[in-house]
N, C-alpha and C. Protein backbone atom coordinates (compact mmCIF):
# COMPACT_ATOMS: atom_id res chain seq x y z
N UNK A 1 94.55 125.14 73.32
CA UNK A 1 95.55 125.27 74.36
C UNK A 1 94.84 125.53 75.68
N UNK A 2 95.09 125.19 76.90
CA UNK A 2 95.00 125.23 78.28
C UNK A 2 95.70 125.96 79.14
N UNK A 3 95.43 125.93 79.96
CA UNK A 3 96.05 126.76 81.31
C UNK A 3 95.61 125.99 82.14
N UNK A 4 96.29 125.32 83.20
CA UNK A 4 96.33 124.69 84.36
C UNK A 4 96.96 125.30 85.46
N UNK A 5 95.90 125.47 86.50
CA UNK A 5 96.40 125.92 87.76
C UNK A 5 96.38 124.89 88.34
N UNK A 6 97.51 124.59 89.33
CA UNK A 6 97.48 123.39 90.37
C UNK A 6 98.02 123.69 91.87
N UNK A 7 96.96 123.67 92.72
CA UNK A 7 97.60 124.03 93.91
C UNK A 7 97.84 122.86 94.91
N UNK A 8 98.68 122.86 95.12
CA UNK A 8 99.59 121.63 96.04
C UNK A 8 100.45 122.24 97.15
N UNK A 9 100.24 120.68 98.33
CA UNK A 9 101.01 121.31 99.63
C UNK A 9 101.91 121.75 99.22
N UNK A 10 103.06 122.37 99.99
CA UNK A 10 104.37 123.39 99.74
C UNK A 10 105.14 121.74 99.84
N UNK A 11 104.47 120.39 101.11
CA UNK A 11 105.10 119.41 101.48
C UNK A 11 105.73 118.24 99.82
N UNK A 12 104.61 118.69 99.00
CA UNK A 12 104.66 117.79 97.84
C UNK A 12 105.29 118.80 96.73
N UNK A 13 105.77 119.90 97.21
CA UNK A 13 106.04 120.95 95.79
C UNK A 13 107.14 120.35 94.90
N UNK A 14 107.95 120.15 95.89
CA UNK A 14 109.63 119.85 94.78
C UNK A 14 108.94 118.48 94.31
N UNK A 15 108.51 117.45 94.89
CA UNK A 15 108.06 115.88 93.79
C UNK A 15 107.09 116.37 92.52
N UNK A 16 106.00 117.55 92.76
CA UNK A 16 105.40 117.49 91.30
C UNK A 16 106.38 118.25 90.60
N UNK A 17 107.01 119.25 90.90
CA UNK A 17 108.03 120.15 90.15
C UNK A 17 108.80 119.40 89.16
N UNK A 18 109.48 118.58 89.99
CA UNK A 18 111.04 117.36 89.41
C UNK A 18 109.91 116.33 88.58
N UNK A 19 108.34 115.99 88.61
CA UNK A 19 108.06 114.86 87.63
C UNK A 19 107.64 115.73 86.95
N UNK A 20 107.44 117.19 86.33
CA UNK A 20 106.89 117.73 85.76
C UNK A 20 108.06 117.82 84.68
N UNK A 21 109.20 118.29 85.07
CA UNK A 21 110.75 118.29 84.61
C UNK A 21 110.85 117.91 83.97
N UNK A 22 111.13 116.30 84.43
CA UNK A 22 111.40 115.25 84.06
C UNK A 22 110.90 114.90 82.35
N UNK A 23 109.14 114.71 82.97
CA UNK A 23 108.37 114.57 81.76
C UNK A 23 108.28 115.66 80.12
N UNK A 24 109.03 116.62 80.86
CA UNK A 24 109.27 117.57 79.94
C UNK A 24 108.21 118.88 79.64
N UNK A 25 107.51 119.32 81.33
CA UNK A 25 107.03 120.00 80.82
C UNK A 25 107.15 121.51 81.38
N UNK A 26 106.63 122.39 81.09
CA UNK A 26 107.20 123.45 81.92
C UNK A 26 106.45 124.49 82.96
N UNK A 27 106.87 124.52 84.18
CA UNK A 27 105.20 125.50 84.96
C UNK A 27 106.03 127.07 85.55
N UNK A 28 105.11 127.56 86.04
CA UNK A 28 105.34 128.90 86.56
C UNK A 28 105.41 128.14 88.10
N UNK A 29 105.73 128.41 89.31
CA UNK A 29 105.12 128.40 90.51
C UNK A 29 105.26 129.32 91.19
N UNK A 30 104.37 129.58 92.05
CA UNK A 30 103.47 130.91 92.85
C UNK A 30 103.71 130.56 94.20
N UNK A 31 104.18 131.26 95.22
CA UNK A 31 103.88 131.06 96.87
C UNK A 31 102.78 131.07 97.00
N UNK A 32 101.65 130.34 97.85
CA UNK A 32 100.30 130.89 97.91
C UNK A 32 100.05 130.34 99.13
N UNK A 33 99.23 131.03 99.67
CA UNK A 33 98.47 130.82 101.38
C UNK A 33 96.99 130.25 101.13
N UNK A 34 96.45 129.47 101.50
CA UNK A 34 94.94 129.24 101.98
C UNK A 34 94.19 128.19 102.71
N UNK A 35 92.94 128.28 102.25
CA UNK A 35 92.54 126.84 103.36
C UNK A 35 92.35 127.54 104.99
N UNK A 36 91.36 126.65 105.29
CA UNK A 36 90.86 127.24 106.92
C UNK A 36 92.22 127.29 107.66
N UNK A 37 93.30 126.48 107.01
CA UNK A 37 94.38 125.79 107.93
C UNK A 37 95.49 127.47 108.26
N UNK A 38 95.33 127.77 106.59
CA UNK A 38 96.19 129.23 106.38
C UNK A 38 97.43 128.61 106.30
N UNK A 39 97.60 127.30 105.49
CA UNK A 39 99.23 126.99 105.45
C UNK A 39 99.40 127.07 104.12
N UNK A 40 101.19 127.23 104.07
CA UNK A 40 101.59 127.29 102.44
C UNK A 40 101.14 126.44 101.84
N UNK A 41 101.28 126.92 100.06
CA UNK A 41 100.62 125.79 98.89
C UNK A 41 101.64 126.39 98.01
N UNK A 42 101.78 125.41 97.06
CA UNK A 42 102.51 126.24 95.76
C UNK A 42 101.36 126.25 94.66
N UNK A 43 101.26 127.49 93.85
CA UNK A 43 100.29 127.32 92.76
C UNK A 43 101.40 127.15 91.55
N UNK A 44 101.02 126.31 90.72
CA UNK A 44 101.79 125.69 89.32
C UNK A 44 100.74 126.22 88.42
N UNK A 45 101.10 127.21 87.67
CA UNK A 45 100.46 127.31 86.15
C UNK A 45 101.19 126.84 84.92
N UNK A 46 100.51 125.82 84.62
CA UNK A 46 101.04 125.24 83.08
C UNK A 46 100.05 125.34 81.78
N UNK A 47 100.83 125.74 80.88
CA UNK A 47 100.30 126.09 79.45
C UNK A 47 100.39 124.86 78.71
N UNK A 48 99.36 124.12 78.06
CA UNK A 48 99.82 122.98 77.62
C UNK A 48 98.40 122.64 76.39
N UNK A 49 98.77 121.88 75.32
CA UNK A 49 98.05 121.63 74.36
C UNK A 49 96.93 120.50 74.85
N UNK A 50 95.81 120.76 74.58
CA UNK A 50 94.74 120.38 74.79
C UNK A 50 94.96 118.70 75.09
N UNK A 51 95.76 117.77 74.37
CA UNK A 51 95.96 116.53 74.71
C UNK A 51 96.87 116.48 75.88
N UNK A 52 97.52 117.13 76.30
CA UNK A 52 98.78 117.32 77.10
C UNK A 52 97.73 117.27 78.57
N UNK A 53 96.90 117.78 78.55
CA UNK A 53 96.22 118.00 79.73
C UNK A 53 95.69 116.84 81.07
N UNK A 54 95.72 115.69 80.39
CA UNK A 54 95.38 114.60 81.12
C UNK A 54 96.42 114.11 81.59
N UNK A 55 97.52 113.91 81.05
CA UNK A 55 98.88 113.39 81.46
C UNK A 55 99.57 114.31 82.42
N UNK A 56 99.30 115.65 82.50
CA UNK A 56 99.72 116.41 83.29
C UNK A 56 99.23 116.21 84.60
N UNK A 57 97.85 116.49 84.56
CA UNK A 57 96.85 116.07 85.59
C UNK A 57 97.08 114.97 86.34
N UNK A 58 97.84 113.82 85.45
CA UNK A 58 97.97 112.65 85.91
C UNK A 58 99.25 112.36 87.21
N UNK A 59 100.50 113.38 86.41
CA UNK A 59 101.56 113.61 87.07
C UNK A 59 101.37 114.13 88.24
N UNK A 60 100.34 115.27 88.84
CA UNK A 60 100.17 116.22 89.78
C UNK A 60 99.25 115.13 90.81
N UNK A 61 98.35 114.19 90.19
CA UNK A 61 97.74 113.75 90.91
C UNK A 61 98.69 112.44 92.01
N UNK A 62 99.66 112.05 90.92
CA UNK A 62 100.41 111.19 91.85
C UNK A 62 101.45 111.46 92.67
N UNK A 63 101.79 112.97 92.73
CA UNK A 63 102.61 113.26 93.64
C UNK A 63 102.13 114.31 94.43
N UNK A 64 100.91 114.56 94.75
CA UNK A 64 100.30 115.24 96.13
C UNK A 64 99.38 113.78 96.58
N UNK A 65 99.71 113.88 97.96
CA UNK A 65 99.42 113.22 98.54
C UNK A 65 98.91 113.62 99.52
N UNK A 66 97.08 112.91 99.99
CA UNK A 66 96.25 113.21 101.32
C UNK A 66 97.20 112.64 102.61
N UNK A 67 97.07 113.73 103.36
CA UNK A 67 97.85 112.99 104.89
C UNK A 67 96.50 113.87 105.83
N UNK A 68 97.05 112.89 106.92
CA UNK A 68 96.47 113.52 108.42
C UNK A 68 96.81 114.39 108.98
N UNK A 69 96.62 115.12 109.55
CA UNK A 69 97.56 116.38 110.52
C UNK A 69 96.18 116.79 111.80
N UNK A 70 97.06 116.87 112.88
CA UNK A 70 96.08 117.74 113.93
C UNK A 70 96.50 118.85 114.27
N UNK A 71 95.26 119.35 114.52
CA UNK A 71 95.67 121.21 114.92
C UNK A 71 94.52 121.45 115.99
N UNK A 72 95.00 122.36 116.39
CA UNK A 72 94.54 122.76 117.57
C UNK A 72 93.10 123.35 117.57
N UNK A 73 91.88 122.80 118.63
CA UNK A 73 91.16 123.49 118.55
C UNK A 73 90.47 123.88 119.85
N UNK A 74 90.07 125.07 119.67
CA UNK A 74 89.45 125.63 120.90
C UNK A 74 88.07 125.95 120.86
N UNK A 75 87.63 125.67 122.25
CA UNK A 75 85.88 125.52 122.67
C UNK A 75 85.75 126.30 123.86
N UNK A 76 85.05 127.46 123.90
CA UNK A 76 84.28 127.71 124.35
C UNK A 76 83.51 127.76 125.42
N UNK A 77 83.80 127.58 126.76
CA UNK A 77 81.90 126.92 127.56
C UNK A 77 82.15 127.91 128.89
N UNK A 78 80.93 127.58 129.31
CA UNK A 78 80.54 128.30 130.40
C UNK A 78 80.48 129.46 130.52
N UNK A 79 79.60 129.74 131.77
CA UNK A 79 79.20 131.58 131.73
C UNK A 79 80.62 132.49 131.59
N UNK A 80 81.39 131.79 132.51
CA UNK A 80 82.50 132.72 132.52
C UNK A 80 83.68 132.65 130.94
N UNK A 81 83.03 132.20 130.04
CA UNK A 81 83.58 131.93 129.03
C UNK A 81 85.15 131.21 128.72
N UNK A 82 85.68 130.12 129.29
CA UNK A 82 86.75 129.65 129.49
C UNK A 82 87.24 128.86 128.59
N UNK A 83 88.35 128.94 128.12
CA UNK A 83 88.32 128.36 126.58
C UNK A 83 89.39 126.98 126.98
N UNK A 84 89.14 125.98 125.92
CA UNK A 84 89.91 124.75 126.44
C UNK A 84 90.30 124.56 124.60
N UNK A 85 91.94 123.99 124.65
CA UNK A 85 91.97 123.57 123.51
C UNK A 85 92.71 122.38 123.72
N UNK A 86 92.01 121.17 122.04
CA UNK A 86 91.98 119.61 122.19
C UNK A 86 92.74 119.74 120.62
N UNK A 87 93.50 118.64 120.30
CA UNK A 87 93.86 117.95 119.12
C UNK A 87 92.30 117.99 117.79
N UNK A 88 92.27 118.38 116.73
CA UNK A 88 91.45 117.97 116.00
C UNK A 88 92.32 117.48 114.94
N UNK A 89 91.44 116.03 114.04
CA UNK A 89 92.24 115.64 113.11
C UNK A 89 92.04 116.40 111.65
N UNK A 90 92.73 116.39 110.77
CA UNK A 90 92.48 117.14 109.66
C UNK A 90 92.55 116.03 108.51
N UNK A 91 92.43 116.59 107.55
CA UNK A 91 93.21 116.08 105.97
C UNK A 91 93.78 117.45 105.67
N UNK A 92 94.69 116.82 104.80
CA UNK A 92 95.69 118.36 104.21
C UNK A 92 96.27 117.71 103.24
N UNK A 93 96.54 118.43 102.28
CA UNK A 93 97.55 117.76 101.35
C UNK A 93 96.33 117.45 100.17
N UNK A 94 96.94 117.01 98.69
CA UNK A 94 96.18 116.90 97.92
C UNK A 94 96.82 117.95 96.84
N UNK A 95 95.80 117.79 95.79
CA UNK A 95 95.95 119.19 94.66
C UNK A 95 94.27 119.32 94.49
N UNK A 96 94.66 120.91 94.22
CA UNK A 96 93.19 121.58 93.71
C UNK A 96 93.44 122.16 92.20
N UNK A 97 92.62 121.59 91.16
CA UNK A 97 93.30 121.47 89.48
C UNK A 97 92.30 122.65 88.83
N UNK A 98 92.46 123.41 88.48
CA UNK A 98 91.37 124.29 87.10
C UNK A 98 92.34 124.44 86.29
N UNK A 99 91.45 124.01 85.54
CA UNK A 99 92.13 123.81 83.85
C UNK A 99 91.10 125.05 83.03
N UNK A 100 91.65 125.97 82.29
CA UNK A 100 90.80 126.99 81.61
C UNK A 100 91.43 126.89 80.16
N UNK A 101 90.28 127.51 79.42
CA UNK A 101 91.03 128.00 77.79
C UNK A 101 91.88 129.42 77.60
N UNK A 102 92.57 128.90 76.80
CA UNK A 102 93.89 129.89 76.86
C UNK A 102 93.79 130.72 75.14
N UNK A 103 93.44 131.94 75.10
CA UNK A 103 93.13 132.53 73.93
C UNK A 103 94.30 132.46 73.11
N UNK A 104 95.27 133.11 74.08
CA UNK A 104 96.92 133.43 73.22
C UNK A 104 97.80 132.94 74.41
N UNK A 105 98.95 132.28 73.65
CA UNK A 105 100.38 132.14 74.90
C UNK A 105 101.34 132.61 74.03
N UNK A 106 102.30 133.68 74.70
CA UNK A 106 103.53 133.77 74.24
C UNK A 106 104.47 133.55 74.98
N UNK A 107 105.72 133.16 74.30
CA UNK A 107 107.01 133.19 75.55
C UNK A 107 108.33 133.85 74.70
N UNK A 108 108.14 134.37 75.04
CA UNK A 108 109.10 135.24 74.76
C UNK A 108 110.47 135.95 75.50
């Protein structure tokens, strides 16, 4: 048995949620903050039998999706230290997957 953590934009949460559903399987989800960006993510922990694990993976991978985003950045210059801020482009979006071994699951 497994344990899958999956962290995904907050933007893609309800599409992996509803194909996770769907497919019949079942997750926890977590509010979670991180990333240089400091924007929401949802973390999904799913308990699932060792074959189950690829198809899951598979589901999460097709409904987070890489996008562009710009955010603001600021520089620095001169003696008098004067700060200027420009558009930088990003990537955001995606899933971040650890899959671990799971000693015992109960549900109770």
């Amino acid at each position: 048995m497994k344990l899958i953590y999956a962290i995904v934009n907050n933007d893609d949460s309800h599409d992996v949620s509803s194909a996770l559903t769907k497919s019949g399987y079942f997750a926890t989800k977590l509010a979670s903050t991180g990333g240089f960006l400091m924007s929401g993510n949802t973390t999904f922990m799913i308990c699932a039998d060792d074959d189950k694990v690829d198809p899951i993976i598979e589901i999460i991978k097709e409904r987070s999706r890489r996008r562009k985003q710009y955010v603001p950045a600021t520089v620095l210059a001169g003696a008098e230290m004067q700060s200027a801020s420009f558009p930088v482009e990003v990537s955001v979006g995606g899933a971040t997957i650890f899959v671990t071994d799971v000693e015992r699951f109960e549900k109770v």
